[in-house]
N, C-alpha and C. Protein backbone atom coordinates (compact mmCIF):
# COMPACT_ATOMS: atom_id res chain seq x y z
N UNK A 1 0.84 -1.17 0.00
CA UNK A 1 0.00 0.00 0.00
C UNK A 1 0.90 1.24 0.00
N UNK A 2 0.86 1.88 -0.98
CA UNK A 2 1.08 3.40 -0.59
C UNK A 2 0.58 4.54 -0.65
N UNK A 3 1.03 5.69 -0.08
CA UNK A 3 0.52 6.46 0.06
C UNK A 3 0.63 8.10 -0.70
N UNK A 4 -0.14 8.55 -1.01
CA UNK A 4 -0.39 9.38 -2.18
C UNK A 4 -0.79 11.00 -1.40
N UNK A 5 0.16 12.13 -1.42
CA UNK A 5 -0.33 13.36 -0.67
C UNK A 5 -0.33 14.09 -1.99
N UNK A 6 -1.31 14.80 -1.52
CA UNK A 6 -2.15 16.04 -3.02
C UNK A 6 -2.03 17.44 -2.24
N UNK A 7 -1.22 18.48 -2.08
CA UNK A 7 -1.36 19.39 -1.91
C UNK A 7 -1.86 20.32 -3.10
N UNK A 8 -2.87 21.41 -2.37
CA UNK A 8 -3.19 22.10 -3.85
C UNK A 8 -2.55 23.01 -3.32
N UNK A 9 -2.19 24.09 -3.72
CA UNK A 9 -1.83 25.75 -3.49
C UNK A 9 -2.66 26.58 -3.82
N UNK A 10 -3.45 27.50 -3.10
CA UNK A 10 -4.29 28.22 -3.58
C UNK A 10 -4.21 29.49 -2.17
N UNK A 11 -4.97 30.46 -2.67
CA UNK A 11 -5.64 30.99 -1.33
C UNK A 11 -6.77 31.99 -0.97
N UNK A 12 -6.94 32.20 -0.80
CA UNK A 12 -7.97 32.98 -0.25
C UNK A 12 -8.02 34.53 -0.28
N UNK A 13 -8.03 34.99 -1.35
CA UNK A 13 -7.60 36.71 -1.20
C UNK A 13 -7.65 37.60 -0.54
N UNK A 14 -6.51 38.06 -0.68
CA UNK A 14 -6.40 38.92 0.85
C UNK A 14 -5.89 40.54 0.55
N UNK A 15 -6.20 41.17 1.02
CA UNK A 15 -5.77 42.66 0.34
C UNK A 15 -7.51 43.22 0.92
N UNK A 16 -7.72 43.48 0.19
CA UNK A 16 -9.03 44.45 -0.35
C UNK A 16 -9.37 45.65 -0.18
N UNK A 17 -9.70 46.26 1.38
CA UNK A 17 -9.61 47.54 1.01
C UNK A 17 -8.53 48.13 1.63
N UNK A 18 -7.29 47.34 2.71
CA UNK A 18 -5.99 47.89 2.75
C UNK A 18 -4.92 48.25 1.33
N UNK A 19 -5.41 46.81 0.61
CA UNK A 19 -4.75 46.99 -0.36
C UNK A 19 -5.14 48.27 -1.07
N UNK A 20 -6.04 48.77 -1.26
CA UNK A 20 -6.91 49.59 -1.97
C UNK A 20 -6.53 50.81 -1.27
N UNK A 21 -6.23 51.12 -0.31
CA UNK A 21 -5.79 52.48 0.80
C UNK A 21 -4.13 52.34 0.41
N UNK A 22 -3.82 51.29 0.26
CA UNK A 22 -2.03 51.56 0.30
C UNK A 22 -1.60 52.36 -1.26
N UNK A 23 -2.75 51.67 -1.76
CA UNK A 23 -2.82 52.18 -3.61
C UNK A 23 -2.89 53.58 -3.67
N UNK A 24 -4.35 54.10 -2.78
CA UNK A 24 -5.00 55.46 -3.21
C UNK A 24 -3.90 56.58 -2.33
N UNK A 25 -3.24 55.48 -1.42
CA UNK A 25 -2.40 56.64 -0.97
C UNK A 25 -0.85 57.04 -1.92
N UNK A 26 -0.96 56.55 -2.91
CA UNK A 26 -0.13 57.02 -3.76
C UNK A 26 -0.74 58.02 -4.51
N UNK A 27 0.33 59.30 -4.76
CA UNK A 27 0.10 60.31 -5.48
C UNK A 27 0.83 60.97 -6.66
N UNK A 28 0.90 60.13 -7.76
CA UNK A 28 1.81 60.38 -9.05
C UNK A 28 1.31 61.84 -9.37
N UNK A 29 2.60 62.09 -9.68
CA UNK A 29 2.74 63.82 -10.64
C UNK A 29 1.77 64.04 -11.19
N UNK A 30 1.05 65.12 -11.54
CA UNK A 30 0.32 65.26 -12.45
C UNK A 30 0.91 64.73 -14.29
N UNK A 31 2.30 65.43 -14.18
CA UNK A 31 2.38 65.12 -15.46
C UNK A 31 2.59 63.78 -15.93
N UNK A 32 2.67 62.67 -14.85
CA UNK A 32 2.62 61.59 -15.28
C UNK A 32 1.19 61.32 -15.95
N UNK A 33 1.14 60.32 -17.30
CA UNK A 33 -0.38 59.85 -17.74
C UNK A 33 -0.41 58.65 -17.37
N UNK A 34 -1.76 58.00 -16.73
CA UNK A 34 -2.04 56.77 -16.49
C UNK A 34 -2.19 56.28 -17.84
N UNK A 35 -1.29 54.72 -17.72
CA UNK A 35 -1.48 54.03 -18.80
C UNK A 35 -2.60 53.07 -18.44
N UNK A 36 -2.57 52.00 -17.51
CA UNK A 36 -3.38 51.28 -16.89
C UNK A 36 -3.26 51.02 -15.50
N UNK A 37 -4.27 50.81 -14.79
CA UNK A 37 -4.64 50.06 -13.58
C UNK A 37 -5.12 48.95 -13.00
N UNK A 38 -4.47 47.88 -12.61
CA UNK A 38 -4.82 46.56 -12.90
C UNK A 38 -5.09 46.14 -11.66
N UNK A 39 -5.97 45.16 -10.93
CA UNK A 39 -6.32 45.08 -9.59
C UNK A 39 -5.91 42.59 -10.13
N UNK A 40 -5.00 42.39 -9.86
CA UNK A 40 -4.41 40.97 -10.08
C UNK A 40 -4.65 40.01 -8.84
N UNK A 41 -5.59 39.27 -9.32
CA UNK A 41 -5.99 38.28 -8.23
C UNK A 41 -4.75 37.00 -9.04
N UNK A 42 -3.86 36.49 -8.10
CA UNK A 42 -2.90 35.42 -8.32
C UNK A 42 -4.20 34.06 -8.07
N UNK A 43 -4.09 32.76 -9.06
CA UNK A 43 -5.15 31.98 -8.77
C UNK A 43 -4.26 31.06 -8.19
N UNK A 44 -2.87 30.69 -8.08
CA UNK A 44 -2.38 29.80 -7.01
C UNK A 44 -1.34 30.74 -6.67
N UNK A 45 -1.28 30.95 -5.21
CA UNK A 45 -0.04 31.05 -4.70
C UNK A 45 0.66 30.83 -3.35
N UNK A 46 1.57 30.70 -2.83
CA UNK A 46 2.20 30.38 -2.09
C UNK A 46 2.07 31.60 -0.78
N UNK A 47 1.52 32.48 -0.44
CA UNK A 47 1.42 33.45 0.39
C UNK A 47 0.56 33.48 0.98
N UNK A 48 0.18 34.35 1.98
CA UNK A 48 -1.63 34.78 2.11
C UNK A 48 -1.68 35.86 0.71
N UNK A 49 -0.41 37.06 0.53
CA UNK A 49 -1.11 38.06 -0.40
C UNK A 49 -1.23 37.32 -1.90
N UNK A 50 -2.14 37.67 -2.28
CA UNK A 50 -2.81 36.68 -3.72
C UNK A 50 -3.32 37.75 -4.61
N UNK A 51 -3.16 38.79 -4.10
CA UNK A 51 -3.91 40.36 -4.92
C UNK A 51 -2.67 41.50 -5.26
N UNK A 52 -2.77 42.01 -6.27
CA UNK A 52 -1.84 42.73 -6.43
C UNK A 52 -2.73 44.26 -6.83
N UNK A 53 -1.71 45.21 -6.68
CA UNK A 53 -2.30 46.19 -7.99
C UNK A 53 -1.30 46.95 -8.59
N UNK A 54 -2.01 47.29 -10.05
CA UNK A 54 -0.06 47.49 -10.34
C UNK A 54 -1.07 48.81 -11.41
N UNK A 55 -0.20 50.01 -11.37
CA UNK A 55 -0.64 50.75 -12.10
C UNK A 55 0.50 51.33 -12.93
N UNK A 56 0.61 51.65 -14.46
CA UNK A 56 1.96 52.26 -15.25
C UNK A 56 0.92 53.59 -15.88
N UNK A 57 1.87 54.21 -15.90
CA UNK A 57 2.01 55.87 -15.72
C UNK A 57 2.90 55.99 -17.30
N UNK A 58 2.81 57.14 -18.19
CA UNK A 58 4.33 57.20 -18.44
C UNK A 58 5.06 58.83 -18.44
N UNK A 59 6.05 59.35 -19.06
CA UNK A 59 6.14 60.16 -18.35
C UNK A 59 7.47 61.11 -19.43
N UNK A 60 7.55 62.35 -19.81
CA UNK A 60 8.64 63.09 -20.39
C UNK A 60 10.00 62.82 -19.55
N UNK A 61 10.29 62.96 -18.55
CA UNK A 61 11.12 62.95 -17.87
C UNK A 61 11.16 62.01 -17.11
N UNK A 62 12.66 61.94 -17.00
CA UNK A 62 12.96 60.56 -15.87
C UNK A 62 12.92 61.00 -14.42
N UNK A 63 12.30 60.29 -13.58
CA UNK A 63 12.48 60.44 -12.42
C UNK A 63 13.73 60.22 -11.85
N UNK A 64 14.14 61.17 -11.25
CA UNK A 64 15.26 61.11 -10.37
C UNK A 64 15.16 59.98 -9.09
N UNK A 65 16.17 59.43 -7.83
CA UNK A 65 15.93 58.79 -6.88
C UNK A 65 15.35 59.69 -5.61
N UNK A 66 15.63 60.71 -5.88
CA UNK A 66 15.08 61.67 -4.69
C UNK A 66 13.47 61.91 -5.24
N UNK A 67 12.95 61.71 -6.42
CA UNK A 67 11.57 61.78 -6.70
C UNK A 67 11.30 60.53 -6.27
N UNK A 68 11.81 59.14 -6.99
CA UNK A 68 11.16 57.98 -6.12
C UNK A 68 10.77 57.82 -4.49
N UNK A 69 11.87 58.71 -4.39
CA UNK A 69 12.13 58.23 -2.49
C UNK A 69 11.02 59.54 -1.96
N UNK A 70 11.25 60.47 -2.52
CA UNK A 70 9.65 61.82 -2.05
C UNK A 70 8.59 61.27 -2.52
N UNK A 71 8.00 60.36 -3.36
CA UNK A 71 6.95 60.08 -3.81
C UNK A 71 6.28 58.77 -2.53
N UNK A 72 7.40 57.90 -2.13
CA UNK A 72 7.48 56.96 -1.44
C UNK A 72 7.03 56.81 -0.02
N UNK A 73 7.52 57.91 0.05
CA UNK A 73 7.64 58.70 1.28
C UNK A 73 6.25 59.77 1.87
N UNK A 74 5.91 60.51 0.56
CA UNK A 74 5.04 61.17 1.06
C UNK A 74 3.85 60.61 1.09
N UNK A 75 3.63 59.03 0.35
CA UNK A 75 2.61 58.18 0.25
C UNK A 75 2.43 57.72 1.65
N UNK A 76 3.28 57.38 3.07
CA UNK A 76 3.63 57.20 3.96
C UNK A 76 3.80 55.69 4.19
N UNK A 77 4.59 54.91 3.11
CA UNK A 77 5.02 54.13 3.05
C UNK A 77 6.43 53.87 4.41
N UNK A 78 6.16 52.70 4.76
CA UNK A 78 7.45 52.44 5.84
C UNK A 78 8.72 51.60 4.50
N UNK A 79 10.04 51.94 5.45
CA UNK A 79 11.19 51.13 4.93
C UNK A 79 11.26 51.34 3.32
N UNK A 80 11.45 52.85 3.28
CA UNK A 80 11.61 53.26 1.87
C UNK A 80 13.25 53.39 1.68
N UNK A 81 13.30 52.17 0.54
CA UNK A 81 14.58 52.23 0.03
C UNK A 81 14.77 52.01 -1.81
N UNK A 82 15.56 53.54 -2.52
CA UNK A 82 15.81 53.32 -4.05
C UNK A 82 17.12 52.64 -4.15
N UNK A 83 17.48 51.53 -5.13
CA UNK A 83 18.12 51.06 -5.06
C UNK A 83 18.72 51.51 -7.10
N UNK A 84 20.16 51.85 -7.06
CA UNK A 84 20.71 52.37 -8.15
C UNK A 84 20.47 54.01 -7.86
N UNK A 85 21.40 54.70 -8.72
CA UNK A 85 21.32 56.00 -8.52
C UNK A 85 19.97 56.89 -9.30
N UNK A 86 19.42 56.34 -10.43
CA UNK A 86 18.38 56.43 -10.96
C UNK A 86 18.40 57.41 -12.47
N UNK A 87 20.11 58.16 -12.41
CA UNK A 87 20.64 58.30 -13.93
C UNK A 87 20.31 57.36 -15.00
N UNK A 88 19.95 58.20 -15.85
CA UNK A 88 19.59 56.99 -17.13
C UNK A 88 20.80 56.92 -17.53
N UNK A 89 21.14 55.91 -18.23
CA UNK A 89 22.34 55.15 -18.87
C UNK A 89 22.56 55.30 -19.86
N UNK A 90 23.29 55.34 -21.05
CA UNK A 90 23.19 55.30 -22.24
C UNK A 90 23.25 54.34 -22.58
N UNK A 91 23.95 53.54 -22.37
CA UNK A 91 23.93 51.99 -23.22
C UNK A 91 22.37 51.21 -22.55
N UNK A 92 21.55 51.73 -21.98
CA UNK A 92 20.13 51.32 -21.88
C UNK A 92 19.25 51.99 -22.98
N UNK A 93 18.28 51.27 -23.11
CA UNK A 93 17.49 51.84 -24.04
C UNK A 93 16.41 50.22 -23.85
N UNK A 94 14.62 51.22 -23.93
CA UNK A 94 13.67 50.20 -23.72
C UNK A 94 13.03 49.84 -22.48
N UNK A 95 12.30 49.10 -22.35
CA UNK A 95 11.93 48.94 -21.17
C UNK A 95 12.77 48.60 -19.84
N UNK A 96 13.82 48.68 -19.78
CA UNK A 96 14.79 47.81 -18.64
C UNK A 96 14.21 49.08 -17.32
N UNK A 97 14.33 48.21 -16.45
CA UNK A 97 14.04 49.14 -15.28
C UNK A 97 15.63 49.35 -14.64
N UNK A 98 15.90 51.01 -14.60
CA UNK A 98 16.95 51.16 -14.46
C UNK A 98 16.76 52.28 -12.75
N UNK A 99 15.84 51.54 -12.35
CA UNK A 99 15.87 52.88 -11.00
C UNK A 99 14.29 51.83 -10.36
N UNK A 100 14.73 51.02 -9.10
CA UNK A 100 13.48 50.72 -8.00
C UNK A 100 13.71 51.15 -6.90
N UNK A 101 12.25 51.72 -6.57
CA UNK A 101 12.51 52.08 -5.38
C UNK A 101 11.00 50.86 -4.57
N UNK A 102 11.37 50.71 -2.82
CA UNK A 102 10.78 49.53 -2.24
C UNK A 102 10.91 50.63 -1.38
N UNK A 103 9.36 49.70 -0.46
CA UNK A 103 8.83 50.16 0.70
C UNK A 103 7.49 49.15 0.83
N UNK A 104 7.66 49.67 2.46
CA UNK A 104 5.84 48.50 2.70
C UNK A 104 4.68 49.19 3.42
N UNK A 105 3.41 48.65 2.82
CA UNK A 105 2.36 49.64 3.29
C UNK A 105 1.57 48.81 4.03
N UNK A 106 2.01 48.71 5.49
CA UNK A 106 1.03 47.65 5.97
C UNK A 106 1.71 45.80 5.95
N UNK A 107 1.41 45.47 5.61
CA UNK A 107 1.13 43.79 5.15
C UNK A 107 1.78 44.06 3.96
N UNK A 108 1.69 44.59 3.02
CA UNK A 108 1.86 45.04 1.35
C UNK A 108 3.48 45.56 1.22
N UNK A 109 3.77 44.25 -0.32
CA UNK A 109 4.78 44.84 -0.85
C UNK A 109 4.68 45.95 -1.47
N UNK A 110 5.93 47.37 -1.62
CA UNK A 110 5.67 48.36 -2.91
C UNK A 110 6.45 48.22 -3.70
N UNK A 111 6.60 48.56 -4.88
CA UNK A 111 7.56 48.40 -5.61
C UNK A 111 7.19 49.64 -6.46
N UNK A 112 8.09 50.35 -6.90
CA UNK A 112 7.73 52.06 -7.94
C UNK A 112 9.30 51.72 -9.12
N UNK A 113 8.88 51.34 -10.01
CA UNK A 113 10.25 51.29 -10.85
C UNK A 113 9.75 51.97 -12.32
N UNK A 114 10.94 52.87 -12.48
CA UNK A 114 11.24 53.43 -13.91
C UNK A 114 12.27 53.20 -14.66
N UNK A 115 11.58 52.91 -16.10
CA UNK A 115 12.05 52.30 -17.15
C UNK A 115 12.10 53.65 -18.24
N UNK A 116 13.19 52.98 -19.18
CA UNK A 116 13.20 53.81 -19.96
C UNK A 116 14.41 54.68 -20.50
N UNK A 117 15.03 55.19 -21.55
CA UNK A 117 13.96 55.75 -22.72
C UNK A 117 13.32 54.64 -23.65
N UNK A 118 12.45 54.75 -23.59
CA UNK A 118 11.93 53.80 -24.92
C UNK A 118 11.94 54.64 -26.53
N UNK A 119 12.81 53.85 -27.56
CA UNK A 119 13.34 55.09 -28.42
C UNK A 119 11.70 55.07 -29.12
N UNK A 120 11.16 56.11 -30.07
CA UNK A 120 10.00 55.87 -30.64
C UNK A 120 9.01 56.73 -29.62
N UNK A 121 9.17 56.15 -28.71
CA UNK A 121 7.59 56.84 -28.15
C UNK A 121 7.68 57.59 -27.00
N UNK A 122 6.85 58.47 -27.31
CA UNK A 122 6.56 59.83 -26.33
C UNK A 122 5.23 59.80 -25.53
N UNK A 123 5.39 60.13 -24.41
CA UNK A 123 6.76 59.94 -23.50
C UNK A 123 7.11 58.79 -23.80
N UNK A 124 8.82 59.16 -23.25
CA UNK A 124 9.48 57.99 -23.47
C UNK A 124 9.82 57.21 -22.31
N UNK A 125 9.69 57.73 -21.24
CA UNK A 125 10.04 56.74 -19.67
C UNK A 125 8.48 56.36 -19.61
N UNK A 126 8.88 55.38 -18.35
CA UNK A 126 7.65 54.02 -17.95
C UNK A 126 8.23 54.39 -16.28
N UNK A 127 6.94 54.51 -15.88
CA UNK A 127 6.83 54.38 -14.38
C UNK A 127 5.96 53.28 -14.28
N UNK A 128 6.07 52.21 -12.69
CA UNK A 128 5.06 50.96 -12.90
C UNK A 128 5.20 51.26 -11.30
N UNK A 129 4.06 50.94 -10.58
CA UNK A 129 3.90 51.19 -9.18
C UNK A 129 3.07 49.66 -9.18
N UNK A 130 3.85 48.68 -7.77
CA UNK A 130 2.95 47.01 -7.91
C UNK A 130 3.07 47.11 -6.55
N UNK A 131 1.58 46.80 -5.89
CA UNK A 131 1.36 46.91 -4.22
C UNK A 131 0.69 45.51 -4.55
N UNK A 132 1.65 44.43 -3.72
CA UNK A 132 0.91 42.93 -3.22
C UNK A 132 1.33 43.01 -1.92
């Protein structure tokens, strides 16, 4: 006789309206334009958080690390840290994210990263803000 274990992975979503307060307490530039806003229910995962929300912006200008870290900050995010100096590069070009900045709102990961130049299109930087 043997014996046969079936774990499923799944869970139970969790976020909702913290998640939703850690979101609204972000306050992008005006001159940033919302590209989209996505509210991501994960259907298996390994956590309790199973919800994400991820919103991209884009933007003429690159954000500096002192804009990530004031934006981060004035959202009143805890354990705000940009990681890279947040100079664009020249030998980058495209979506590569060349500047994240982290912090946590609550229970909730943040993540605020800018990408960019993307050659072709105006604006040419990508801001992406993902609270799980």
């Amino acid at each position: 006789m043997s014996l046969v274990l079936v774990v499923l992975l799944g869970c139970t979503p969790a976020g909702g309206d913290d998640l939703l307060a850690a979101y609204q307490a972000f306050d992008a530039p005006t001159s940033w334009v919302l590209l989209s806003q996505d509210e991501v229910a994960e259907p298996i995962c390994l956590t309790d958080g199973c919800q994400s929300i991820v919103a991209r912006w884009s933007t003429d200008a690159a954000p500096s690390s002192a804009d990530l870290t004031a934006l981060l900050v004035d959202a009143g995010y805890a354990d705000v840290a940009v990681q890279e100096d947040c100079a664009p590069h020249p030998s980058r070009t495209g979506p590569i994210a060349w500047c994240t900045g982290s912090a946590r709102a609550g229970d909730h990961d943040v993540e605020l990263r800018a990408t960019g130049p993307i050659p072709g299109e105006a604006p040419a930087h990508r801001v992406v803000l993902t609270i799980s």
